[in-house]
Protein backbone atom coordinates (compact mmCIF):
# COMPACT_ATOMS: atom_id res chain seq x y z
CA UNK A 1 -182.28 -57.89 62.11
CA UNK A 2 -180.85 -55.47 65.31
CA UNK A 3 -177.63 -53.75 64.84
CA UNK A 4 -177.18 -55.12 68.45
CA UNK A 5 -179.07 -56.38 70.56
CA UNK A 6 -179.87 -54.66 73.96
CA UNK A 7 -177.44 -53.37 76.48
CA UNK A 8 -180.01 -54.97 79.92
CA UNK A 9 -177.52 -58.32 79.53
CA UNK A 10 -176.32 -59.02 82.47
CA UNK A 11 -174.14 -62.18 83.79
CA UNK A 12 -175.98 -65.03 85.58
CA UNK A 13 -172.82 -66.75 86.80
CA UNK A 14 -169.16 -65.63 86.50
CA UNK A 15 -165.98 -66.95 88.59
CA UNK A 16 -161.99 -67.05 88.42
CA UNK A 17 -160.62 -69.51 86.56
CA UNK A 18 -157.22 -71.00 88.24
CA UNK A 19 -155.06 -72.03 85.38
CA UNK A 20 -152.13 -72.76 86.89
CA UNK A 21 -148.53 -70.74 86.81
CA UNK A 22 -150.33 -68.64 89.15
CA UNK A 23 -152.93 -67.16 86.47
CA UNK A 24 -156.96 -66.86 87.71
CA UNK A 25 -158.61 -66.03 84.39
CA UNK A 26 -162.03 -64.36 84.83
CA UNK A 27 -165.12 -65.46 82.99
CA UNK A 28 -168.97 -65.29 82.76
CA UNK A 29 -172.11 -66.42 81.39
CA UNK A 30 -175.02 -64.29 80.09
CA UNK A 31 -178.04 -64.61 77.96
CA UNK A 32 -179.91 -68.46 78.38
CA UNK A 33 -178.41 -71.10 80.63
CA UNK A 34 -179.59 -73.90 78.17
CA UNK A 35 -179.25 -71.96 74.76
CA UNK A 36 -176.51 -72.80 72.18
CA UNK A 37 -173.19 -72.09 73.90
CA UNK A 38 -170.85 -69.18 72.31
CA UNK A 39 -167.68 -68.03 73.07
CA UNK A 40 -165.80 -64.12 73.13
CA UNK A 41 -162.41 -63.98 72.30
CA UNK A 42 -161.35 -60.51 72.89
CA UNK A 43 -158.42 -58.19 70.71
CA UNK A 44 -155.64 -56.56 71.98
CA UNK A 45 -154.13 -58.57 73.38
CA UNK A 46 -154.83 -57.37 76.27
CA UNK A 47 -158.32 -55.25 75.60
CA UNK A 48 -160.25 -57.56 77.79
CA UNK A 49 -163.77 -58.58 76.87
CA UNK A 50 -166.42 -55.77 77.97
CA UNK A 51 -170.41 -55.60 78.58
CA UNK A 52 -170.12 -54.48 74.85
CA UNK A 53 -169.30 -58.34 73.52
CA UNK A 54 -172.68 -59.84 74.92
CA UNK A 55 -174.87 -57.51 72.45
CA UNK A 56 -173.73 -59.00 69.41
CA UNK A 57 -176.02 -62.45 70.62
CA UNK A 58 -179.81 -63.30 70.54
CA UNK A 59 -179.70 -63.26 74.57
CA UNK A 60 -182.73 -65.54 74.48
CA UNK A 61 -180.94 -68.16 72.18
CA UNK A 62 -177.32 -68.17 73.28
CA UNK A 63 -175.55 -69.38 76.64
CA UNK A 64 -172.66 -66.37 76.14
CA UNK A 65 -169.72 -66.88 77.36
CA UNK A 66 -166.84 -63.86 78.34
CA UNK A 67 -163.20 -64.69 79.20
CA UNK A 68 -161.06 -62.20 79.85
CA UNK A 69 -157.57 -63.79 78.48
CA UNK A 70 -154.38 -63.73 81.05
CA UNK A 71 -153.02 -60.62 82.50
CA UNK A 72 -155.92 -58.45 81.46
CA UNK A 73 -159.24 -57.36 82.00
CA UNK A 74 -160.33 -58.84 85.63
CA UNK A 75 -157.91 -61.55 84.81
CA UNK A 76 -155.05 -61.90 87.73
CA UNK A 77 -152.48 -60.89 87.98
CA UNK A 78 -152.35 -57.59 86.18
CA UNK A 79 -149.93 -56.99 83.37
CA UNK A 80 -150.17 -53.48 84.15
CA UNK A 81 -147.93 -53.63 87.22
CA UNK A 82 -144.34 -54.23 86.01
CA UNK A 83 -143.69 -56.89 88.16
CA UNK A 84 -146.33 -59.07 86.31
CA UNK A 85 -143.67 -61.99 84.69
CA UNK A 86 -145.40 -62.56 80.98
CA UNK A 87 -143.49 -65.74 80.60
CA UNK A 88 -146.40 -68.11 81.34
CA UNK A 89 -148.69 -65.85 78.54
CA UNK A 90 -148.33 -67.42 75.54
CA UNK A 91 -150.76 -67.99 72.84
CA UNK A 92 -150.17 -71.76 74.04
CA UNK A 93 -151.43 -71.24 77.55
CA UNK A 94 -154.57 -69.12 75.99
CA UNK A 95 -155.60 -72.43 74.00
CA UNK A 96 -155.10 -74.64 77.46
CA UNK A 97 -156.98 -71.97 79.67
CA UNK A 98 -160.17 -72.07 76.36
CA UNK A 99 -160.33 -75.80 76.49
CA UNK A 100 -159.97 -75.38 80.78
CA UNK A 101 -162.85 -73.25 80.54
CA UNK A 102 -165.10 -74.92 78.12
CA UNK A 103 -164.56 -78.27 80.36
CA UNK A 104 -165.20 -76.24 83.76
CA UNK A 105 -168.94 -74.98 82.59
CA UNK A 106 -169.28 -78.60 80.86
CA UNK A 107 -170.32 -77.62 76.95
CA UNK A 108 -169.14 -79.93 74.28
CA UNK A 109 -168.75 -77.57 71.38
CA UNK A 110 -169.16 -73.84 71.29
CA UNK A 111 -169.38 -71.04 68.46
CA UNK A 112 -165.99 -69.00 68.75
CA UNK A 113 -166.58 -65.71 67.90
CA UNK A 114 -163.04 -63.28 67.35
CA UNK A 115 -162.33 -59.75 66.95
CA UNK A 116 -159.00 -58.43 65.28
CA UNK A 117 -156.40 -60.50 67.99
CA UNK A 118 -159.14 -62.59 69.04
CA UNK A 119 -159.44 -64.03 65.31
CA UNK A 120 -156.15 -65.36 65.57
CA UNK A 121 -156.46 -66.65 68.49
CA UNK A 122 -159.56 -68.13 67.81
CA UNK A 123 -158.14 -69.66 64.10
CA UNK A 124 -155.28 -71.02 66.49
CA UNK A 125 -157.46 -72.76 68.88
CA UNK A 126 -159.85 -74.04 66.36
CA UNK A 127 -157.21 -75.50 64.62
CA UNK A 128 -155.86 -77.31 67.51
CA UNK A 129 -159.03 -78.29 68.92
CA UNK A 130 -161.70 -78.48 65.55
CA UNK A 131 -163.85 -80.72 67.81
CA UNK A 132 -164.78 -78.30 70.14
CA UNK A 133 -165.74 -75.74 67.82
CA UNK A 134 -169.43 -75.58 66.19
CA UNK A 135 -168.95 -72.70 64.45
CA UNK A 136 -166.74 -69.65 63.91
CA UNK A 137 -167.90 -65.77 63.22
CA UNK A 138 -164.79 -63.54 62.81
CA UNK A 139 -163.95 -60.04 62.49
CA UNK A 140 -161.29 -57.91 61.36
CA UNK A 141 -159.13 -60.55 60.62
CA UNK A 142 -155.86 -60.92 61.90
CA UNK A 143 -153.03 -64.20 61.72
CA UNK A 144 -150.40 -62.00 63.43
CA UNK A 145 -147.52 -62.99 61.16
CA UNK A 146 -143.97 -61.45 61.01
CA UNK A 147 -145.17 -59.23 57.77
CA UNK A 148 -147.99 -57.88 59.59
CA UNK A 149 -146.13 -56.96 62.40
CA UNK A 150 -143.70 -55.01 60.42
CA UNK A 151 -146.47 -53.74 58.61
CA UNK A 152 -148.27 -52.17 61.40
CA UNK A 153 -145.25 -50.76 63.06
CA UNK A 154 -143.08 -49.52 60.07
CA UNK A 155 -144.64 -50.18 56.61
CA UNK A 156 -147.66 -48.05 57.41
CA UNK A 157 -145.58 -45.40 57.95
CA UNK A 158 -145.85 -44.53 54.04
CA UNK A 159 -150.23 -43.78 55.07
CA UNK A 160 -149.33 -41.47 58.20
CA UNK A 161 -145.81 -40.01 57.69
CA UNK A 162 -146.11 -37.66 60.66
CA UNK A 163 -147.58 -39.88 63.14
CA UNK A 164 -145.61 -42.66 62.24
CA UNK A 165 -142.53 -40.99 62.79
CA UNK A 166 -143.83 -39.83 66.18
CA UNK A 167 -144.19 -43.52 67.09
CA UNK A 168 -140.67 -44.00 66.05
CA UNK A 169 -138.92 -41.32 67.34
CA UNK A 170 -140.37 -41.87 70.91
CA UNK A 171 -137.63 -44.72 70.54
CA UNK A 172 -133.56 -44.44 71.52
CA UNK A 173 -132.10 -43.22 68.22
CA UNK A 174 -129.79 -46.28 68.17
CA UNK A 175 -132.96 -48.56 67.59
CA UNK A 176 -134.92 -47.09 65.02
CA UNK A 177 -133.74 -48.75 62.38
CA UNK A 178 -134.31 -52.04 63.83
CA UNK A 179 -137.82 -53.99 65.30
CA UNK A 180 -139.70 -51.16 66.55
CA UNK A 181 -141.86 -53.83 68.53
CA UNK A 182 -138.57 -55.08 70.59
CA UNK A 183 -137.64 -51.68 71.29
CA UNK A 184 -141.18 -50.62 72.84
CA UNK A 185 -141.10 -53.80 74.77
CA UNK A 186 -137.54 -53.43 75.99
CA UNK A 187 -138.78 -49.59 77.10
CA UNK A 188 -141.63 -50.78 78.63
CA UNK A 189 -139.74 -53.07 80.66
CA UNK A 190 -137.64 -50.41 81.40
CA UNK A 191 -136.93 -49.91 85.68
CA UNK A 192 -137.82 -46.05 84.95
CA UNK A 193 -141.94 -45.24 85.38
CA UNK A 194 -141.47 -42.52 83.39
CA UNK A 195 -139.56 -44.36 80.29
CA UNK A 196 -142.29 -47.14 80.79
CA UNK A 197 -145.24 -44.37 80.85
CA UNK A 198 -144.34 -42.55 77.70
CA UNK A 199 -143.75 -46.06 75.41
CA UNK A 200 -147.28 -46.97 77.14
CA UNK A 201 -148.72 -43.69 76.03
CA UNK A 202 -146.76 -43.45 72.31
CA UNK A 203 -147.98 -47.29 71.31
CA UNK A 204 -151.26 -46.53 72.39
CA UNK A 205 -151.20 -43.18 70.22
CA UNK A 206 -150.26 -45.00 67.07
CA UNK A 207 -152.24 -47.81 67.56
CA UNK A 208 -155.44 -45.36 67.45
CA UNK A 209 -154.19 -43.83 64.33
CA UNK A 210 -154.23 -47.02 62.43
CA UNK A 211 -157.23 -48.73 64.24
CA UNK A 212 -159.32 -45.47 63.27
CA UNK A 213 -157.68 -44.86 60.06
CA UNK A 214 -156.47 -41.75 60.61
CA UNK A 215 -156.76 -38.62 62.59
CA UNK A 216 -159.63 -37.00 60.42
CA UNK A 217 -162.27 -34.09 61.17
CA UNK A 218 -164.41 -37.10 62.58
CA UNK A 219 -161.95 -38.89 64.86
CA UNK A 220 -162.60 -39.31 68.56
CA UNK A 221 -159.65 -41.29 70.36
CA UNK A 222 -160.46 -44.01 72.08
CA UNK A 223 -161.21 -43.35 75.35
CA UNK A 224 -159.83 -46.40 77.33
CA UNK A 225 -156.39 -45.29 76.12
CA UNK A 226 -156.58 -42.01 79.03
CA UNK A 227 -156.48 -44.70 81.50
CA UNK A 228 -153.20 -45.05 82.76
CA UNK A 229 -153.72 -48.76 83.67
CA UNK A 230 -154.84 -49.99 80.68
CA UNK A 231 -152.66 -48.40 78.22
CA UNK A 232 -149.69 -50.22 79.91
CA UNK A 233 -151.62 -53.08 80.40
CA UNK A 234 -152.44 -53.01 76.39
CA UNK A 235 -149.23 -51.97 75.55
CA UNK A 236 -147.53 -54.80 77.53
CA UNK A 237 -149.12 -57.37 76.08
CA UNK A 238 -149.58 -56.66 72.88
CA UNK A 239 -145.88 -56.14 72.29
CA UNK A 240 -145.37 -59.20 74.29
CA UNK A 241 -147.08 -60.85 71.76
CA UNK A 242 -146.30 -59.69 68.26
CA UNK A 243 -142.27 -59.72 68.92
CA UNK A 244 -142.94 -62.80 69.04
CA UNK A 245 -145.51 -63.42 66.37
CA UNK A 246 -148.05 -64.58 68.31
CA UNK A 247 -145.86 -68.08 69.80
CA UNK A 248 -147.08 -69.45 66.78
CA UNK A 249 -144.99 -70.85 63.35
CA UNK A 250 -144.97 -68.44 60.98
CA UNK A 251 -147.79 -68.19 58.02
CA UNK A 252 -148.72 -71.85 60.26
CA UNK A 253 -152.33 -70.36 60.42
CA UNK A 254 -152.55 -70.20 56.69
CA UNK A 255 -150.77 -73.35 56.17
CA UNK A 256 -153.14 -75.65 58.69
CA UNK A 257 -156.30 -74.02 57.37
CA UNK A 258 -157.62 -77.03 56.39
CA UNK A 259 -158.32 -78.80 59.90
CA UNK A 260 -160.82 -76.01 59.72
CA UNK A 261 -162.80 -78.30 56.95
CA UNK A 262 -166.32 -79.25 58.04
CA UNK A 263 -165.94 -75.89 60.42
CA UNK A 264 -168.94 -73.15 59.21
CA UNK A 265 -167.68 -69.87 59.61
CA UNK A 266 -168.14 -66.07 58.12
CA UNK A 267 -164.94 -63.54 58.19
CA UNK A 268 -166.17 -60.04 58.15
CA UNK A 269 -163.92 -57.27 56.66
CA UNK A 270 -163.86 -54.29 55.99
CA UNK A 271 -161.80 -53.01 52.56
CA UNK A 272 -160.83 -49.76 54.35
CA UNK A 273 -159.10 -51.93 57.52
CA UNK A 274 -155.75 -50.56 57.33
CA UNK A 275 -154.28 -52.11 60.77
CA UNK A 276 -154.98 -55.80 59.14
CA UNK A 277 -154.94 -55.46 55.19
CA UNK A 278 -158.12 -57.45 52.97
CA UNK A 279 -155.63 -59.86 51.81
CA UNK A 280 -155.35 -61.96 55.38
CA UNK A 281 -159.00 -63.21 55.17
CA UNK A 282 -158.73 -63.41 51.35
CA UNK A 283 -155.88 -66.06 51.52
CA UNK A 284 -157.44 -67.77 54.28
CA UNK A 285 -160.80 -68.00 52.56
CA UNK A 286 -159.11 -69.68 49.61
CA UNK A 287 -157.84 -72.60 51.79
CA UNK A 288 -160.69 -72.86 54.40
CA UNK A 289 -163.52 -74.69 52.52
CA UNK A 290 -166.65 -74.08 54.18
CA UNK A 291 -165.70 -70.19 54.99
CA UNK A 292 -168.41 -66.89 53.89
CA UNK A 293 -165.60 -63.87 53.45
CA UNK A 294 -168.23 -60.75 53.92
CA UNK A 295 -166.18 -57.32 52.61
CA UNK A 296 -167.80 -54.32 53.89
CA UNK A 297 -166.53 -51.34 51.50
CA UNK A 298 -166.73 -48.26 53.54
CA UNK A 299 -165.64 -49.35 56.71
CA UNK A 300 -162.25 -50.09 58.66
CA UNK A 301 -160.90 -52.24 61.56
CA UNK A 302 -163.50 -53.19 64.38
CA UNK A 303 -166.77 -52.35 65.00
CA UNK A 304 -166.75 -48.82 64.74
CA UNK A 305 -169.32 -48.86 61.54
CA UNK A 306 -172.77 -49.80 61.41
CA UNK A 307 -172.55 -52.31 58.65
CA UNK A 308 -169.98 -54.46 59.92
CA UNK A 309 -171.16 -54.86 63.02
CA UNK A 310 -174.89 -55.39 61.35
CA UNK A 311 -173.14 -58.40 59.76
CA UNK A 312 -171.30 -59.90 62.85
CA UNK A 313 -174.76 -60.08 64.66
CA UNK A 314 -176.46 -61.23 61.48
CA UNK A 315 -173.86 -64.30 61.48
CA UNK A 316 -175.01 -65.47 64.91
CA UNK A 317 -178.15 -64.88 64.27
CA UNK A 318 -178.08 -67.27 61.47
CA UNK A 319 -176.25 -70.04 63.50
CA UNK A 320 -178.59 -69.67 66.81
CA UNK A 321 -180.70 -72.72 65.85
CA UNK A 322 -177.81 -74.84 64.03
């Protein structure tokens, strides 16, 4: 079985998708034109969907397709430039411009396959539209709730004391005490660059801390993160999203899990995750009959270890000829 499978994937179609409210979403298609159709939904929200996404498919068995989600990636317009309006990007209109999409290349049903963000996401489309999902593989699993919110921005503040107060003290002393989450957002949509630059640059700091699990003798920051754009593009959108809990009723994921019945998927974890605790895909695998939950013991949020993403890519592996 290949950790991944080889970088030489290139697109053999790709366009702008115009979804209305004056949103082009970009998309492409890799890998075989008549193989078993697959969908990326990307994290963040807001990291856009890279070359990276197409290695974890058997190129010669799966039509791949890449979306970059509103207001990111090659997605117009940019949520980097402040005078991007994020009203019409909602976890609503992600699910309409998926179904737009899926309609536009003419599949019927597609494996959904979500990273951190992208598994909520991908849990709230399925749910809303089971038919047009064959399958789902998931990773790092998220549902975006209110708890895990406040986890991420305050409660983990008890596992990195020093950087978490960084993170909040890069906030108005007034606030503090209050959502962290609203406050970045209301800085970020602040008329001052330089008030808007340093919430970019202080989110993005913290959220490599927790992502990485910590600053230890083997951490190397994420490199996207020295890119101006996109850490205000992440930054944007990602607190655009949690303050509100991603549009979504809260816990609702949990609660509908069963229109996921009849639904095959695996939800790969790692027991060391720290941005989205084990316990998320534990409750959801108690409720979604039909689910694999795959705990990887040694390893954290993402893709960063071996054996995590050795079990993502053995997942679609095993559903290329379903």
């Amino acid at each position: 079985m290949p950790e991944l499978y080889p970088a030489e994937i290139e697109p053999y179609a790709h366009g702008m998708l115009d979804v209305g409210d004056g949103n082009r979403v970009y998309w492409e298609t890799c890998g075989n034109p008549a193989g078993k159709p697959a969908l990326v939904l990307h994290g963040g929200p807001g990291s856009g969907a890279g070359p990276f996404w197409r290695r974890l498919f058997d190129p010669a068995a799966y039509r791949i397709v890449l979306l970059d989600q509103r207001g990111c990636g090659r997605s117009t317009p940019d949520a980097a430039d402040p005078r991007t309006s994020l009203a019409a990007n909602t976890t609503h209109h992600l699910i309409a411009d998926i179904e737009q999409l899926r309609q536009h290349l003419g599949i019927g049903e597609w494996l959904v396959l979500g990273g951190s963000w992208g598994v909520t996401l991908a849990l709230a489309y399925a749910e809303r539209h089971p038919g047009s999902v064959s399958e789902l593989v998931l990773f790092s699993v998220t549902s975006t709730t209110r708890r895990e919110v406040e986890w991420v921005t305050r409660d983990m503040g008890r596992i990195f004391p020093g950087e978490w107060a960084r993170f909040r003290d890069a906030v108005p002393e007034p606030e503090r005490d209050g959502s962290l989450v609203d406050a970045y957002a209301r800085m970020l949509a602040d008329p001052d660059p330089a008030v808007r630059e340093r919430a970019a640059r202080e989110w993005c700091r913290w959220e490599d801390v927790h992502v990485s699990t910590g600053p230890g003798p083997g951490h190397r920051p994420d490199p996207r993160y020295d890119d101006p754009l996109f850490r205000t593009r992440f930054a944007r959108l990602v607190t655009h999203y949690w303050r509100h809990a991603a549009f979504l009723d809260d816990g609702g994921l949990l609660r509908d899990a069963g229109r996921l019945t009849g639904i095959p998927g695996v939800m790969i974890h790692g027991r060391m995750d720290i941005s989205s605790p084990v316990d998320i895909a534990w409750r959801l695998a108690q409720v979604w009959q039909g689910a694999e939950l795959v705990l990887i013991g040694d390893e954290g949020h993402g893709l960063s270890g071996g054996s995590t993403t050795a079990a993502v890519v053995g997942a679609t592996d095993r559903f290329r000829g379903v």
